[in-house]
Protein backbone atom coordinates (compact mmCIF):
# COMPACT_ATOMS: atom_id res chain seq x y z
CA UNK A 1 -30.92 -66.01 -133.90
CA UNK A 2 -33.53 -63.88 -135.10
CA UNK A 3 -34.31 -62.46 -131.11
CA UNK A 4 -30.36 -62.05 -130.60
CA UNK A 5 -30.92 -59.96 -133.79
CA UNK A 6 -33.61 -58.32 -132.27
CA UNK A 7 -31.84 -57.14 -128.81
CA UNK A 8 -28.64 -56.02 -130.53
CA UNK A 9 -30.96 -53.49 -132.70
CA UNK A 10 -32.13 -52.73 -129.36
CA UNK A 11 -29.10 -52.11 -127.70
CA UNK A 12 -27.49 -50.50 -130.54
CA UNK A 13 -30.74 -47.61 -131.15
CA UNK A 14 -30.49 -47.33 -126.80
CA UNK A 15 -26.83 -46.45 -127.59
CA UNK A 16 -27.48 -44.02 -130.14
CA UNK A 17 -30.17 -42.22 -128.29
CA UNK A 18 -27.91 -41.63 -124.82
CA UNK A 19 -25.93 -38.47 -125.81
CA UNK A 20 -29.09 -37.08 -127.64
CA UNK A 21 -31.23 -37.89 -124.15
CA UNK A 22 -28.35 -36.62 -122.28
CA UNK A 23 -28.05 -33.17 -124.21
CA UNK A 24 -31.88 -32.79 -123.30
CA UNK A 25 -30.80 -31.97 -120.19
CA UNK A 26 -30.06 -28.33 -119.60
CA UNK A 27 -26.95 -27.66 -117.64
CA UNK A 28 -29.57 -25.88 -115.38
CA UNK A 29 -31.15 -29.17 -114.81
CA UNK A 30 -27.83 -31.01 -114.00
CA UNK A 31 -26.74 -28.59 -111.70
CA UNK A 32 -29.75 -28.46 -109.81
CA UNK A 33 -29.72 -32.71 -109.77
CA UNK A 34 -25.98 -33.21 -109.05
CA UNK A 35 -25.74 -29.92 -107.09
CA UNK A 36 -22.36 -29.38 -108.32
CA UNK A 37 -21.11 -26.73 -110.63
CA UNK A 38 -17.85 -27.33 -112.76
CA UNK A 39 -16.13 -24.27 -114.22
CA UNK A 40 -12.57 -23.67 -116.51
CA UNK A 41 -10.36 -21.72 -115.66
CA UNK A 42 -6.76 -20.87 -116.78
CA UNK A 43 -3.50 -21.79 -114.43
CA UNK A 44 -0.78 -19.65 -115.94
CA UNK A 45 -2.22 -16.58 -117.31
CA UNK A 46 -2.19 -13.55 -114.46
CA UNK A 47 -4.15 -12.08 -113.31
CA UNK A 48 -6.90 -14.61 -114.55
CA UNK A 49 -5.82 -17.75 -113.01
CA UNK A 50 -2.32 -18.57 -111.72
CA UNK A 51 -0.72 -19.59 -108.74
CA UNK A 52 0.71 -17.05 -105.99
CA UNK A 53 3.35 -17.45 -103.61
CA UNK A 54 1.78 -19.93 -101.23
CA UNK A 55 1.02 -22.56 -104.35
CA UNK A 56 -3.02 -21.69 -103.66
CA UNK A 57 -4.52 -21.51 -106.89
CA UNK A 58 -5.97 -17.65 -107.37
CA UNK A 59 -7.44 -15.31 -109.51
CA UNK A 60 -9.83 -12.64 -111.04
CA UNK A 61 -11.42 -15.77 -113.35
CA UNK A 62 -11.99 -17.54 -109.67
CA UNK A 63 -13.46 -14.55 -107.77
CA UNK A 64 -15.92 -13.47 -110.06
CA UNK A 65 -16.92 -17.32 -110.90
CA UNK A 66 -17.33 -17.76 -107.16
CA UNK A 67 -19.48 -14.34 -106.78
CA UNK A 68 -21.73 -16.02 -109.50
CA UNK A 69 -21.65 -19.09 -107.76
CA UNK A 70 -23.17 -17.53 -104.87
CA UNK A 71 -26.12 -15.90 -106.11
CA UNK A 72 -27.11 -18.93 -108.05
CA UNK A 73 -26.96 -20.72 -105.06
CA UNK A 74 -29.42 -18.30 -104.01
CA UNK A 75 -31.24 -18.05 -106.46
CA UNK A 76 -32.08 -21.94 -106.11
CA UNK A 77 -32.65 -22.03 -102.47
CA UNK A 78 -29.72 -24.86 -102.46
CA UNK A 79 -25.76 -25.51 -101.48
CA UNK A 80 -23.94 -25.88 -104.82
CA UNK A 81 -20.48 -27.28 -104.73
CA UNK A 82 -18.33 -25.44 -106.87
CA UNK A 83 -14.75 -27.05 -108.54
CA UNK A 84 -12.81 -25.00 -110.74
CA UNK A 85 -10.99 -27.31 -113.59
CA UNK A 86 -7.90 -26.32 -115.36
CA UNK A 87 -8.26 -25.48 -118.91
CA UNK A 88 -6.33 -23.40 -121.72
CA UNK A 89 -7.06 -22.17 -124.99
CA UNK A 90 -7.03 -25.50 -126.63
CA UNK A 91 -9.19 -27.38 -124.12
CA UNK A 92 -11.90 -25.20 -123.07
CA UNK A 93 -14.24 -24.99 -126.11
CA UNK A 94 -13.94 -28.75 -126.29
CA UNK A 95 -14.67 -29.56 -122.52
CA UNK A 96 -17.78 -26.99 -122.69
CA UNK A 97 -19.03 -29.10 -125.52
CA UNK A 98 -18.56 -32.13 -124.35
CA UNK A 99 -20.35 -31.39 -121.16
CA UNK A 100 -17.21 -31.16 -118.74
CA UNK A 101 -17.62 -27.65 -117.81
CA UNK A 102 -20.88 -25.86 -117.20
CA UNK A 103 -18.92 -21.96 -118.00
CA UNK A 104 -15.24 -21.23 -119.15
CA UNK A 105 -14.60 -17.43 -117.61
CA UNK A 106 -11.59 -16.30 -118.18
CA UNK A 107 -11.14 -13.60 -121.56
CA UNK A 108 -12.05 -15.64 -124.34
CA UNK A 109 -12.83 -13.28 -127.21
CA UNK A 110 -16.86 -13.06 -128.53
CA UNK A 111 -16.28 -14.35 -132.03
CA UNK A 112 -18.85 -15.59 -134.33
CA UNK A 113 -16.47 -18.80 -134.94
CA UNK A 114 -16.82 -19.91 -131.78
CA UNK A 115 -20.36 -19.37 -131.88
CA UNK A 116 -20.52 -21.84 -134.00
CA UNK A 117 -20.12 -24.43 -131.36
CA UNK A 118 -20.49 -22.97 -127.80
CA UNK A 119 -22.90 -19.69 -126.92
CA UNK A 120 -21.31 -16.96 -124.66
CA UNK A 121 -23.08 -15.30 -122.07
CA UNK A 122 -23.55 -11.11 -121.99
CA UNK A 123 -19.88 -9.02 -122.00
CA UNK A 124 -18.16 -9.41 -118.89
CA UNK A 125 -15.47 -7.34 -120.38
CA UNK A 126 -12.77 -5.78 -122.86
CA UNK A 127 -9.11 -5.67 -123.91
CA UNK A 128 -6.64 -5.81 -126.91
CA UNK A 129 -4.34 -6.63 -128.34
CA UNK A 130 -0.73 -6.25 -127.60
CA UNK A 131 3.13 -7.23 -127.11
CA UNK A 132 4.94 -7.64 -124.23
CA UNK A 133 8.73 -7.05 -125.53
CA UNK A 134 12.32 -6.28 -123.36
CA UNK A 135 12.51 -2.61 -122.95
CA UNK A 136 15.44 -1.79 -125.71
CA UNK A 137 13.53 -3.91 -128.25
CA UNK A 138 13.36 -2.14 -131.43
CA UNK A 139 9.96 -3.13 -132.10
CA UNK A 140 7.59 -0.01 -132.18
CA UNK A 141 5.13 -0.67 -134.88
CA UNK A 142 3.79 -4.03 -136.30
CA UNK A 143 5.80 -4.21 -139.36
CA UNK A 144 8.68 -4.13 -136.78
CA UNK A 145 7.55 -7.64 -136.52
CA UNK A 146 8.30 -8.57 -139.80
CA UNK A 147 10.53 -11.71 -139.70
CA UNK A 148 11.10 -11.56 -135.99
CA UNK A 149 9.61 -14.61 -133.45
CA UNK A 150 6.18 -14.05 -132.14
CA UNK A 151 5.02 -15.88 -129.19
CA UNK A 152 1.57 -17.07 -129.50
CA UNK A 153 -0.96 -19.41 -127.21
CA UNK A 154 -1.73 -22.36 -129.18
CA UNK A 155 -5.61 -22.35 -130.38
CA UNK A 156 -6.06 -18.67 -129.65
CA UNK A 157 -7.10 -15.91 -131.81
CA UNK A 158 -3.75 -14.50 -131.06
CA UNK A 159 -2.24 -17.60 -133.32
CA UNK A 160 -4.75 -16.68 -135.89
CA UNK A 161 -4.52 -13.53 -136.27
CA UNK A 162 -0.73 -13.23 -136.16
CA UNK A 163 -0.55 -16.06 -138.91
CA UNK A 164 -3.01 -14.06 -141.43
CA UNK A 165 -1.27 -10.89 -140.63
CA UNK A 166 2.13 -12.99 -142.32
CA UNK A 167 0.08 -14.76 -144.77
CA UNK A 168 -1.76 -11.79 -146.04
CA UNK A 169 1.25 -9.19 -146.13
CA UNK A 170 0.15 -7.06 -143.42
CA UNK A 171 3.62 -8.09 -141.54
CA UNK A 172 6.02 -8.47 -144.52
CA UNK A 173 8.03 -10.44 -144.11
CA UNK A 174 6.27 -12.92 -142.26
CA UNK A 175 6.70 -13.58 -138.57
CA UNK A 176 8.12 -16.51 -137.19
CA UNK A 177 5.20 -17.95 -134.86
CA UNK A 178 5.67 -20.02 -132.22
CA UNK A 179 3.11 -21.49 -129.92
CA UNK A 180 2.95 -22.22 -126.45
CA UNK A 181 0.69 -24.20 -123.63
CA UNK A 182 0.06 -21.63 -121.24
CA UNK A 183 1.00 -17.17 -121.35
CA UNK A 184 3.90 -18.05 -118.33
CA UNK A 185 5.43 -20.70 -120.87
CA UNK A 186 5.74 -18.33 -123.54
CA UNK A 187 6.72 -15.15 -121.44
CA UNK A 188 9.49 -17.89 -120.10
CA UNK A 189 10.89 -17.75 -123.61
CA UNK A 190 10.85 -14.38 -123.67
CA UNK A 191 12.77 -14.23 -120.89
CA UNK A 192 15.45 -16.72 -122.25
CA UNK A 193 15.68 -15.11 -126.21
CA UNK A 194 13.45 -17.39 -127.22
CA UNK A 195 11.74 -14.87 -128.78
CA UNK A 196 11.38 -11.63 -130.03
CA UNK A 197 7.80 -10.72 -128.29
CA UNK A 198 4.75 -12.46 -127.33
CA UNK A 199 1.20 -11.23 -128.78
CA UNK A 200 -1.94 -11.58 -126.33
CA UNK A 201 -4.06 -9.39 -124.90
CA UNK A 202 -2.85 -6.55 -123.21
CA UNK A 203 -4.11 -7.84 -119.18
CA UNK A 204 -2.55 -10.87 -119.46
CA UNK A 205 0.58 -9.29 -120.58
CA UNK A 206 0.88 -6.73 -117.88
CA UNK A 207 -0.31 -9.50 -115.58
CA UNK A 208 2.98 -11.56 -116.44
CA UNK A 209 5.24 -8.62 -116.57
CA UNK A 210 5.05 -7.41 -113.11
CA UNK A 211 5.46 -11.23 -111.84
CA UNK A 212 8.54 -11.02 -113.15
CA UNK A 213 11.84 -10.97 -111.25
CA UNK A 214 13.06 -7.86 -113.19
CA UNK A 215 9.87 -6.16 -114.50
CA UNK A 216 11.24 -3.34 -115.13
CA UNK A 217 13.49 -4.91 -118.07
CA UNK A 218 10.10 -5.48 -120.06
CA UNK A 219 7.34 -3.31 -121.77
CA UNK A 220 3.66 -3.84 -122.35
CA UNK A 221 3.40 -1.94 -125.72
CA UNK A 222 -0.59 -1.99 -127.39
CA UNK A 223 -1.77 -1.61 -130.74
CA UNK A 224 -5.42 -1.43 -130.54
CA UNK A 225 -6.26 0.08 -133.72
CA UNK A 226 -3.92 -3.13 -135.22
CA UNK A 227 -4.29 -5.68 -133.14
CA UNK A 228 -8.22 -5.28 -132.24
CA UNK A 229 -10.57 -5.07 -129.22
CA UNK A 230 -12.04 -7.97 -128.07
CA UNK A 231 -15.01 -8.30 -126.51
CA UNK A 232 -14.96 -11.00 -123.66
CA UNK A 233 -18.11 -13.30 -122.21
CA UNK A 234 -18.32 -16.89 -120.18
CA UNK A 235 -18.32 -19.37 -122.50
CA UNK A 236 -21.38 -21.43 -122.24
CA UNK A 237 -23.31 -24.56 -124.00
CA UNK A 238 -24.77 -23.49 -127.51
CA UNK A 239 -28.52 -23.60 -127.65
CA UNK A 240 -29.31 -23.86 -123.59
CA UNK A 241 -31.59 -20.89 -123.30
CA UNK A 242 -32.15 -22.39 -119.69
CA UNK A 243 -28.62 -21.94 -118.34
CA UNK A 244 -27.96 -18.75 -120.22
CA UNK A 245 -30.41 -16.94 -118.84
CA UNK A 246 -29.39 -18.43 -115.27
CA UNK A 247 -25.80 -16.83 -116.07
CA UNK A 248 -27.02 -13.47 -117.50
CA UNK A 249 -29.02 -12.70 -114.92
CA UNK A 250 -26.70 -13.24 -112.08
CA UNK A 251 -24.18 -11.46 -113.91
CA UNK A 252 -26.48 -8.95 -114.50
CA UNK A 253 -27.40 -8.83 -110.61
CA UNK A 254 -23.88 -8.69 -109.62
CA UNK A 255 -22.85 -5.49 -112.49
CA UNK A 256 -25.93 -3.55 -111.19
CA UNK A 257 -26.35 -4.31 -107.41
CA UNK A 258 -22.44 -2.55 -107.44
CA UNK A 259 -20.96 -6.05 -106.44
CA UNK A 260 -18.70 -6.25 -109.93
CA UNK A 261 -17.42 -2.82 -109.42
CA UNK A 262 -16.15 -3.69 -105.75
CA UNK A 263 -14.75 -6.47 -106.79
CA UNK A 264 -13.25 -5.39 -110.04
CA UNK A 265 -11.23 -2.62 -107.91
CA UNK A 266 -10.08 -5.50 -105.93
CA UNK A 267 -8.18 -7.05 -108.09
CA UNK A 268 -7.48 -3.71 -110.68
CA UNK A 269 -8.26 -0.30 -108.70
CA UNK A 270 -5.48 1.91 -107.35
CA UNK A 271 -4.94 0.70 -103.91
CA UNK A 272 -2.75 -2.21 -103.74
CA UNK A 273 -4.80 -4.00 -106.23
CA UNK A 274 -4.33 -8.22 -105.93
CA UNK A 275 -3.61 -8.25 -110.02
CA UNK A 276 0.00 -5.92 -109.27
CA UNK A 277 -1.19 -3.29 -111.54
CA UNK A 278 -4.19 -0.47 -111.48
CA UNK A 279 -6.52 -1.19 -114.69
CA UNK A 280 -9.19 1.38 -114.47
CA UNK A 281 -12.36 0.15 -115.66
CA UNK A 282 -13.01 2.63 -118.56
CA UNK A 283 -16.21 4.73 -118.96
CA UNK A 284 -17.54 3.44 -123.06
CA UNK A 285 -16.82 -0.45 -121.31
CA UNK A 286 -18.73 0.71 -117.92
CA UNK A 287 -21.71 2.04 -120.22
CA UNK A 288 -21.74 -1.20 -121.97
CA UNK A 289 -22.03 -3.34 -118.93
CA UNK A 290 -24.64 -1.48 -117.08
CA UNK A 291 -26.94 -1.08 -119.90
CA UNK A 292 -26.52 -4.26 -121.39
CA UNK A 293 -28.66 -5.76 -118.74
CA UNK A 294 -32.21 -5.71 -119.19
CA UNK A 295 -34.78 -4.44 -116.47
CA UNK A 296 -35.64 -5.91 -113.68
CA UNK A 297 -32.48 -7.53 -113.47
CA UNK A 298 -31.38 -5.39 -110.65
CA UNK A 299 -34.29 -7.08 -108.22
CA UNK A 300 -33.36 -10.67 -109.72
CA UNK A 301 -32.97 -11.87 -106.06
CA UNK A 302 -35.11 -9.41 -103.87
């Protein structure tokens, strides 16, 4: 009886000790072991991550993960397999902390919330807030949006901040919020007089808009000063210097070897860019990028 007692103690410490021995492990370390890389990224939120015409699964999130793929691979001398997971704004914190997903890149706002549980790597980039609304909407100010339905993402900052704005008396009286899985599911609404507007950032909205079968029958219409800049970075594991480093510097690489700005004018500059809309990079969010990264980052692989 008294060894039975013994090996359950046993078992039950060798338990306890497996996620702690586990989350020893930098994320550096697992890649490098299981030379596999596993990153989030969002399925319905153009240009990010959605699906074009052909049902292949595209977007800016997937290029610019796959650019960083590629210079960690050679950074480590070895073939990584990369797999892209489906996430959205409820899911990827959770599945970064758990140890699902080694980066979440889509444009997950820098807040010191969520820095309570994850770590982001250096800026990536910038929006802000705005509404996508049908072009004769009244709505021209935010206390137009007082009492009217708001479209939200569910878990987002957007769903927060729209909810304070009513709580507080900002929007008076308070909007009606309603949440939604993915951006498409909400602009879907939209579409049907579901609701009154839908409140993200300003990309994603123009990224939905000219998707649309009419988008000429809807606005993108941005209130910065109101609504906010956000800041945007990969979300990471908290507290893995390791990994972070691995992810700052090839971002850091790729923003000062030129490779970010070819590819950003891909997908945003003003020839036929693959988002549907010109974005010009803007010179304050340029400065920020390019100076942001420390020296010697520029010869990180040479």
């Amino acid at each position: 009886m008294k060894t039975r007692c013994i090996i359950a103690i046993v078992l039950c410490v060798g338990l306890l000790m497996m996620p702690v021995l586990s989350a020893a492990e930098s994320r550096l370390d697992k890649v490098k072991r299981t030379g596999k890389l596993t990153v989030g990224a969002r399925e319905g939120s153009p240009p990010f991550g959605f699906y074009d015409q052909k049902g292949n699964w595209v977007g800016w999130s997937m290029d610019l993960s796959s650019a960083l793929h590629k210079l960690i691979e050679k950074k480590l001398g070895m073939d990584i397999e990369l797999v892209f997971k489906p996430v959205t704004a409820q899911t990827r914190i959770p599945l970064i902390v758990n140890g699902t997903l080694d980066w979440v890149l889509g444009s997950a706002a820098i807040t010191v919330d969520r820095e309570g549980v994850i770590d982001f790597s250096i800026q990536n980039n910038a929006n802000w807030g705005a509404l996508l609304v049908p072009k004769d909407s009244p709505i021209r100010t935010i206390e137009d949006l007082g009492g009217k339905r708001v479209g939200v993402t569910a878990g987002s900052t957007d769903e927060r901040m729209m909810t304070q704005m009513g709580q507080t008396g900002r929007i008076s009286p308070a909007p009606r919020v309603i949440t939604f899985g993915k951006h498409s599911e909400g602009f879907l609404a939209l579409q049907q007089g579901k609701t009154d507007a839908h409140f993200t950032a300003d990309i994603f909205l123009e990224g939905l808009r000219v998707k649309a079968p009419n988008p000429e029958n809807f606005e993108v219409r941005g209130f910065p000063e109101e609504l906010g800049y956000r800041v945007t970075g990969l979300l990471l594991p908290e507290n893995d210097s390791d990994w972070r480093d691995m992810v700052n510097h090839a971002l850091c690489y790729f923003i000062r070897s030129g490779g970010y700005y070819e590819l950003y004018d891909e997908w945003f500059g003003p020839n036929n860019p693959k988002a549907g809309f010109p974005r010009p990079l803007r010179d304050p969010i340029k400065t920020v990028l390019y100076w942001q990264c420390w020296g010697g980052t520029d010869t990180w692989l040479k």
